[in-house]
N, C-alpha and C. Protein backbone atom coordinates (compact mmCIF):
# COMPACT_ATOMS: atom_id res chain seq x y z
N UNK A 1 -59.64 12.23 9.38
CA UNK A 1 -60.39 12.55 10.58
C UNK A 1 -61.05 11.28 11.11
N UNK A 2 -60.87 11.14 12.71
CA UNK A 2 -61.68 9.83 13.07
C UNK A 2 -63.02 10.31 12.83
N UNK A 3 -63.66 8.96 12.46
CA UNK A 3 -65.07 8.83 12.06
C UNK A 3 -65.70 7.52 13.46
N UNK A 4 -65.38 8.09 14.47
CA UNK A 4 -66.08 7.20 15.40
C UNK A 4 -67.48 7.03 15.72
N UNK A 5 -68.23 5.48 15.66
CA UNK A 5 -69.24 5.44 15.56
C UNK A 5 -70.05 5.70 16.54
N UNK A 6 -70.75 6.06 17.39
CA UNK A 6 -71.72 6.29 18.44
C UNK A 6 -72.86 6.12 18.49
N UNK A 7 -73.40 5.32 18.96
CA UNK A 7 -74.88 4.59 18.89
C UNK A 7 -75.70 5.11 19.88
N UNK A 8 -76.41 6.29 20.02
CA UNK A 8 -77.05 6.99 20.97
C UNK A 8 -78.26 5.91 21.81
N UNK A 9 -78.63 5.61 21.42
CA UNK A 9 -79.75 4.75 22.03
C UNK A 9 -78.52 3.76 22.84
N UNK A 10 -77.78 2.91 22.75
CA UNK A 10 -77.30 2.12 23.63
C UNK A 10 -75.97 2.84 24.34
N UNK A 11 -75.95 4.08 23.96
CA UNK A 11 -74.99 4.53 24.79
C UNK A 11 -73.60 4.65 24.66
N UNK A 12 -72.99 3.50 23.70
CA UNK A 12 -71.87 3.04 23.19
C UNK A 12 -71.00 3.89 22.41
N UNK A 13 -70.06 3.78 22.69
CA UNK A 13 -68.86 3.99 21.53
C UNK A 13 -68.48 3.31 21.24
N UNK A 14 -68.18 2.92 19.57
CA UNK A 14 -67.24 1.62 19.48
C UNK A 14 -66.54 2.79 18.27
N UNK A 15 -64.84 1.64 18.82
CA UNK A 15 -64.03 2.28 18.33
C UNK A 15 -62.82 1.61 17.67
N UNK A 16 -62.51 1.33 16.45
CA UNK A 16 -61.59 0.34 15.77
C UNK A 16 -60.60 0.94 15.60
N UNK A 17 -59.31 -0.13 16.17
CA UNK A 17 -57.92 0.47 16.38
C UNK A 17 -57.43 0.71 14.68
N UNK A 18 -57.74 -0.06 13.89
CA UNK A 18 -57.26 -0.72 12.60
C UNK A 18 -58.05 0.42 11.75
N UNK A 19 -59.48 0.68 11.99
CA UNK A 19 -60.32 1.65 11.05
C UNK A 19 -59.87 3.05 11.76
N UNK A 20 -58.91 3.72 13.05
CA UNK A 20 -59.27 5.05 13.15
C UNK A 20 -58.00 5.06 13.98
N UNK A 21 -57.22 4.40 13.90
CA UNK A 21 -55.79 4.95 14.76
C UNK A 21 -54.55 4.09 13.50
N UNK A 22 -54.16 2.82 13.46
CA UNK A 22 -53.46 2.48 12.59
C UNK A 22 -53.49 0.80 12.32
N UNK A 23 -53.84 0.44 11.10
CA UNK A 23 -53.56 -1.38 10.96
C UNK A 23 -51.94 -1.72 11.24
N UNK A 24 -50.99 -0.39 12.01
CA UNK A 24 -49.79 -0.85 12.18
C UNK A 24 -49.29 -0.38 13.62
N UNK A 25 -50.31 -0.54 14.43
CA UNK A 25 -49.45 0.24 15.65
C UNK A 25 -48.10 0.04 15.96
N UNK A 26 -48.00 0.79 16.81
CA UNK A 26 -46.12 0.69 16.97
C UNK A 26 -45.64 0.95 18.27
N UNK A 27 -44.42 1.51 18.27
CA UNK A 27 -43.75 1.28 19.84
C UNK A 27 -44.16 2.11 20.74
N UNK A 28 -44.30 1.95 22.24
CA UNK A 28 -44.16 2.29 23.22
C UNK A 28 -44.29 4.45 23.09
N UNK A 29 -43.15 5.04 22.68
CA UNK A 29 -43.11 6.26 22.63
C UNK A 29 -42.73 6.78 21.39
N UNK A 30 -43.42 8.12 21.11
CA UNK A 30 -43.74 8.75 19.84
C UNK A 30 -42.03 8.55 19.32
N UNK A 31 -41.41 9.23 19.66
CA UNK A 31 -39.71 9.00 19.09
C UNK A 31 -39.32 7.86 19.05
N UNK A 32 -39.61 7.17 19.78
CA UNK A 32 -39.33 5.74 19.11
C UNK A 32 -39.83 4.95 17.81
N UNK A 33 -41.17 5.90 17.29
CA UNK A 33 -41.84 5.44 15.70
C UNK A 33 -42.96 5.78 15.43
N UNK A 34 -43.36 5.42 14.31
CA UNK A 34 -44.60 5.73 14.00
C UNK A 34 -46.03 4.92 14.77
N UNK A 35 -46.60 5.76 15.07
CA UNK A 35 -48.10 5.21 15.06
C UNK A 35 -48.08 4.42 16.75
N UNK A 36 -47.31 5.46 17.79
CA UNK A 36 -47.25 4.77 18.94
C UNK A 36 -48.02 4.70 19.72
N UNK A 37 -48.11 4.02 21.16
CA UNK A 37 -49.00 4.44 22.24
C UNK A 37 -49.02 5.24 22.71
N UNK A 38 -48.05 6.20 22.94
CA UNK A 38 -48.19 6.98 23.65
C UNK A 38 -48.67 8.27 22.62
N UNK A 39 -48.89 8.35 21.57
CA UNK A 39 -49.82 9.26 20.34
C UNK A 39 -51.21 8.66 20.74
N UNK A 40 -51.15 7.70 20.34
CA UNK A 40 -52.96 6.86 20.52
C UNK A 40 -53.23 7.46 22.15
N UNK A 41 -52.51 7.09 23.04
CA UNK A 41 -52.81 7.44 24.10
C UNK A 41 -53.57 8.75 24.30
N UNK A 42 -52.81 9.85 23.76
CA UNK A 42 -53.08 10.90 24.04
C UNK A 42 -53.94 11.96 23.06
N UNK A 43 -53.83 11.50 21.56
CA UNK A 43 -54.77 11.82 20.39
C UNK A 43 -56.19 11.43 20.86
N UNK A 44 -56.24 9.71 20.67
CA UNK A 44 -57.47 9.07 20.62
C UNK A 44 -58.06 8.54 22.07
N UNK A 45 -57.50 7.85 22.75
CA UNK A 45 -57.73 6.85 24.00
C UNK A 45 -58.29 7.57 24.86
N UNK A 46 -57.36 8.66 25.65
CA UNK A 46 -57.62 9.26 26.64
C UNK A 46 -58.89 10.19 26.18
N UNK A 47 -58.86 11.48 25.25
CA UNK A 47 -60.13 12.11 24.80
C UNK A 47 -61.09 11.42 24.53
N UNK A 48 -60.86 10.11 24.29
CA UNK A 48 -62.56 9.56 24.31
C UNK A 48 -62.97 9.05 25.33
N UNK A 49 -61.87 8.44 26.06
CA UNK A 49 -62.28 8.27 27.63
C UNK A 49 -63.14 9.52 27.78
N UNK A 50 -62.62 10.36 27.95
CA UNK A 50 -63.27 11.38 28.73
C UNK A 50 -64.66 12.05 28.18
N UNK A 51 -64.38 11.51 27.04
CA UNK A 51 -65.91 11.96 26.25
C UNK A 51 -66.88 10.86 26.98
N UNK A 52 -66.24 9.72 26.90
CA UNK A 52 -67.57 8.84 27.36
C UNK A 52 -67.83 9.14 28.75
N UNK A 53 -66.82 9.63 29.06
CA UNK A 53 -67.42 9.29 31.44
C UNK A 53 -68.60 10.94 31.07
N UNK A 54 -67.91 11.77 30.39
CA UNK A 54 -68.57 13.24 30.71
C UNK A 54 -70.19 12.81 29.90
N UNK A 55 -70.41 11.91 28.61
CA UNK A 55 -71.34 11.63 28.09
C UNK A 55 -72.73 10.18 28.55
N UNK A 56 -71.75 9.75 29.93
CA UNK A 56 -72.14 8.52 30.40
C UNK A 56 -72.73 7.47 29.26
N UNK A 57 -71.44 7.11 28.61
CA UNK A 57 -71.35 6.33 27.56
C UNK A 57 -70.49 5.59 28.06
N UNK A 58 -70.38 3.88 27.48
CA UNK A 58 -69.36 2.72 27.59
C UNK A 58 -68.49 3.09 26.04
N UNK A 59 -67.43 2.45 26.05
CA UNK A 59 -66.84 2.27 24.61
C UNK A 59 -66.39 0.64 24.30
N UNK A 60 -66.73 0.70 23.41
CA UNK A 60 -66.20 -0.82 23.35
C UNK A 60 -64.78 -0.78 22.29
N UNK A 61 -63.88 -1.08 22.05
CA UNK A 61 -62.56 -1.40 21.52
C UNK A 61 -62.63 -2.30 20.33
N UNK A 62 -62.38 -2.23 19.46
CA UNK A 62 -62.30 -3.53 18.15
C UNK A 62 -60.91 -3.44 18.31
N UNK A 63 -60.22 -4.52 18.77
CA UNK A 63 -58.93 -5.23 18.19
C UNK A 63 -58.49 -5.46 17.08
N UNK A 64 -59.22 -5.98 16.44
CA UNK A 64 -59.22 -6.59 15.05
C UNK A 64 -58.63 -5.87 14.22
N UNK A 65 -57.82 -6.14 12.79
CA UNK A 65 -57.59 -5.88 11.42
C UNK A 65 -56.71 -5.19 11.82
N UNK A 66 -55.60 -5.25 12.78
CA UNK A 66 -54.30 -4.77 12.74
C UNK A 66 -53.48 -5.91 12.91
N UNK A 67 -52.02 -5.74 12.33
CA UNK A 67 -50.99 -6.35 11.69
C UNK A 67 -50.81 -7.22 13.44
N UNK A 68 -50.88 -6.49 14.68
CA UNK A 68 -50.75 -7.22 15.74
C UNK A 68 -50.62 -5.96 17.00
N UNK A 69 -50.11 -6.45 17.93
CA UNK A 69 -49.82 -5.41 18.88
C UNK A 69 -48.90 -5.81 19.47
N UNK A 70 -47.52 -4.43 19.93
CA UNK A 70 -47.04 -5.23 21.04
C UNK A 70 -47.26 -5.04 22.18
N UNK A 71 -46.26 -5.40 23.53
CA UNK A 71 -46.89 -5.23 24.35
C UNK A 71 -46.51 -4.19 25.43
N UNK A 72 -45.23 -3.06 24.23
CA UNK A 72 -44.90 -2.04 24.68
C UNK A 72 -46.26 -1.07 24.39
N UNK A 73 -47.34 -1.27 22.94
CA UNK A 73 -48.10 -0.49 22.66
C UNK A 73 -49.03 -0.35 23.84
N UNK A 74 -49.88 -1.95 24.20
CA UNK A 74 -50.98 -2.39 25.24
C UNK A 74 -50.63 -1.76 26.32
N UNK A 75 -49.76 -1.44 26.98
CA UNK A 75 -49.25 -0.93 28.33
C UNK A 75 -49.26 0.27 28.26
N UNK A 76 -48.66 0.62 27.25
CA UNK A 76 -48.48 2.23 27.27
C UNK A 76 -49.09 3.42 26.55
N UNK A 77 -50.64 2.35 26.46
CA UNK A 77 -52.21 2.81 26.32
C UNK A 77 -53.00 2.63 26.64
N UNK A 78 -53.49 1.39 26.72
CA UNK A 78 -54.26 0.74 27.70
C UNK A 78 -53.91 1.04 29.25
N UNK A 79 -52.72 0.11 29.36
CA UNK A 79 -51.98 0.14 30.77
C UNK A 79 -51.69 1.49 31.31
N UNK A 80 -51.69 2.54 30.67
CA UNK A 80 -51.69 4.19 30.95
C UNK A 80 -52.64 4.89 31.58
N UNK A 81 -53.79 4.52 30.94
CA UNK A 81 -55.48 5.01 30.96
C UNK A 81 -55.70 4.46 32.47
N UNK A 82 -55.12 3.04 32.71
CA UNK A 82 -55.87 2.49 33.72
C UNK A 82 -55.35 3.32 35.44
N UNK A 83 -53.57 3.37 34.71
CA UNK A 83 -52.99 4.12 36.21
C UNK A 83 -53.70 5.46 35.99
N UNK A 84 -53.23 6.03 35.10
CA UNK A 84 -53.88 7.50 35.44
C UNK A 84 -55.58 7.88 35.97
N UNK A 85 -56.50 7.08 35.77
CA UNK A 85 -57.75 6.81 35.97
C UNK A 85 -58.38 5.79 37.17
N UNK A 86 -57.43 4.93 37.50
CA UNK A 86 -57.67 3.89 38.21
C UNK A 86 -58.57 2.38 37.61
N UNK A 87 -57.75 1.00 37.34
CA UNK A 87 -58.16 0.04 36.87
C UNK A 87 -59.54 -0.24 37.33
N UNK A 88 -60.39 -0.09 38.54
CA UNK A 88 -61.77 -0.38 38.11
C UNK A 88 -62.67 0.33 37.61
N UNK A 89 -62.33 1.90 38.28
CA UNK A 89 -63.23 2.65 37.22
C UNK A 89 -63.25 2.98 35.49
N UNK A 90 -61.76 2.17 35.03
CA UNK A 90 -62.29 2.68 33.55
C UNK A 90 -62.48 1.09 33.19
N UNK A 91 -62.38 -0.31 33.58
CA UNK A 91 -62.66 -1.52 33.14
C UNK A 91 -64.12 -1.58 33.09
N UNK A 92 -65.09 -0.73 34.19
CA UNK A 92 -66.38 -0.12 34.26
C UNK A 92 -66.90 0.10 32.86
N UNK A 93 -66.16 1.20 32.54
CA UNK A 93 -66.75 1.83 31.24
C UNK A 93 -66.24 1.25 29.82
N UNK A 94 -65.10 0.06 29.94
CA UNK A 94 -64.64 -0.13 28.41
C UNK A 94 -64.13 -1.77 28.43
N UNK A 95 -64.56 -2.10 27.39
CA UNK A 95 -64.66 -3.07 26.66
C UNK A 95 -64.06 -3.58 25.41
N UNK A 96 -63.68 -4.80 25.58
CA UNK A 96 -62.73 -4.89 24.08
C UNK A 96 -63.27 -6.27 23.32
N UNK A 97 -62.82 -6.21 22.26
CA UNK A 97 -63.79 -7.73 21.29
C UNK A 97 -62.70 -7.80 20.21
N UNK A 98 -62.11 -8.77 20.27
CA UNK A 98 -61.36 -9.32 19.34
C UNK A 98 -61.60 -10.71 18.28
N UNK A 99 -62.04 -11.34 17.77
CA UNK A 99 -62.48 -12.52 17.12
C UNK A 99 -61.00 -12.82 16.42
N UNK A 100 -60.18 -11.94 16.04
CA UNK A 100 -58.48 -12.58 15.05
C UNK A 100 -58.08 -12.97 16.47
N UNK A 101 -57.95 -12.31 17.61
CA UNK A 101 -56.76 -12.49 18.67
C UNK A 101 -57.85 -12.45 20.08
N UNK A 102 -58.58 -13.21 20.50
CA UNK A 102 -59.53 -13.43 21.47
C UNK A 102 -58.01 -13.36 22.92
N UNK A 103 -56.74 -14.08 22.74
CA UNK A 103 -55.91 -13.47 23.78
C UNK A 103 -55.63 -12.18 24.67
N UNK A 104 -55.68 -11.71 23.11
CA UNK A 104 -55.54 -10.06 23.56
C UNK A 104 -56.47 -9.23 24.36
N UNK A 105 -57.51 -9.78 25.16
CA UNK A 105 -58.39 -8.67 25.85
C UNK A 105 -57.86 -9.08 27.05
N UNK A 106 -57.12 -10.52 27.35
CA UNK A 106 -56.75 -11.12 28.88
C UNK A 106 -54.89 -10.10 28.80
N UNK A 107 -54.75 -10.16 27.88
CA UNK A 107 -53.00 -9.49 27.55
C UNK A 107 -53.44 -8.23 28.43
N UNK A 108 -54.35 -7.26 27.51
CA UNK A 108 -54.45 -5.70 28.13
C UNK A 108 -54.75 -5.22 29.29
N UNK A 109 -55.96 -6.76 30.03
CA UNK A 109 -56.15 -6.45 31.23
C UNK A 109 -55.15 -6.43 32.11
N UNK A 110 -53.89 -7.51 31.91
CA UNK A 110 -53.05 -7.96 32.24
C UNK A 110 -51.90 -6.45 32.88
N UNK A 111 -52.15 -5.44 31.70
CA UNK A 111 -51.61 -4.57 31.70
C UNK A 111 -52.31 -3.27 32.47
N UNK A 112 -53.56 -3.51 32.37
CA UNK A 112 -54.12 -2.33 33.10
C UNK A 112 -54.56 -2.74 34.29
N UNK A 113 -54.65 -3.58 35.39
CA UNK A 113 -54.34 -4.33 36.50
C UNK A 113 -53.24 -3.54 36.77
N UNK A 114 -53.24 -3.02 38.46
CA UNK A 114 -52.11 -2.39 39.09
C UNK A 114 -51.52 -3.97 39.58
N UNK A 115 -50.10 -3.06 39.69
CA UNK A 115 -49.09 -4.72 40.06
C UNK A 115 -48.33 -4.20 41.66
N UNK A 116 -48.57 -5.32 42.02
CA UNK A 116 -48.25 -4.88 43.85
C UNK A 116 -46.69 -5.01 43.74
């Protein structure tokens, strides 16, 4: 069971990909493997989105202590959340912190940015 942390006084969710979804994410769509985006998407990502807008809470993202990401996962979780929601209102509410891969928060934006 996720054990996500919530810090009532600052409002926050923080939420570690590695401690509560998988240290192995994986491809793009559930039939294509284990531990995909489009599961995270729809298990974890999106329901807590919505917990935080309905709770007027931010979430912040830990990157960290997974094997890596690709960039079928980032798109087609990140990059998902943002079309279905619209890229400024959920960049508003969420936040990411990486210290292994400091790249990776410019990668996801990269992905949740609409492309003309």
């Amino acid at each position: 069971m996720t054990q996500i942390m919530i810090h009532q006084m600052e409002q926050i969710i923080k939420f570690s990909i590695a401690n509560e979804y998988s240290k192995y994410p994986g491809p793009r769509k559930e039939f294509q493997g284990k531990n995909s985006a489009e599961k995270f998407y729809s298990d974890f990502l999106k329901p807590l989105y919505l917990r935080a807008i309905s709770n007027n809470q931010d979430i912040v993202v830990d990157l960290d202590g997974t094997v890596g990401y690709s960039s079928a996962f980032l798109d087609g979780s990140f990059g998902e959340l943002a079309r279905e929601y619209g890229y400024e209102i959920v960049r508003k509410r969420l936040e990411f912190i990486s210290e292994d891969e400091p790249f990776l928060i410019d990668e996801i934006d990269y992905y949740m940015k609409p492309k003309k």
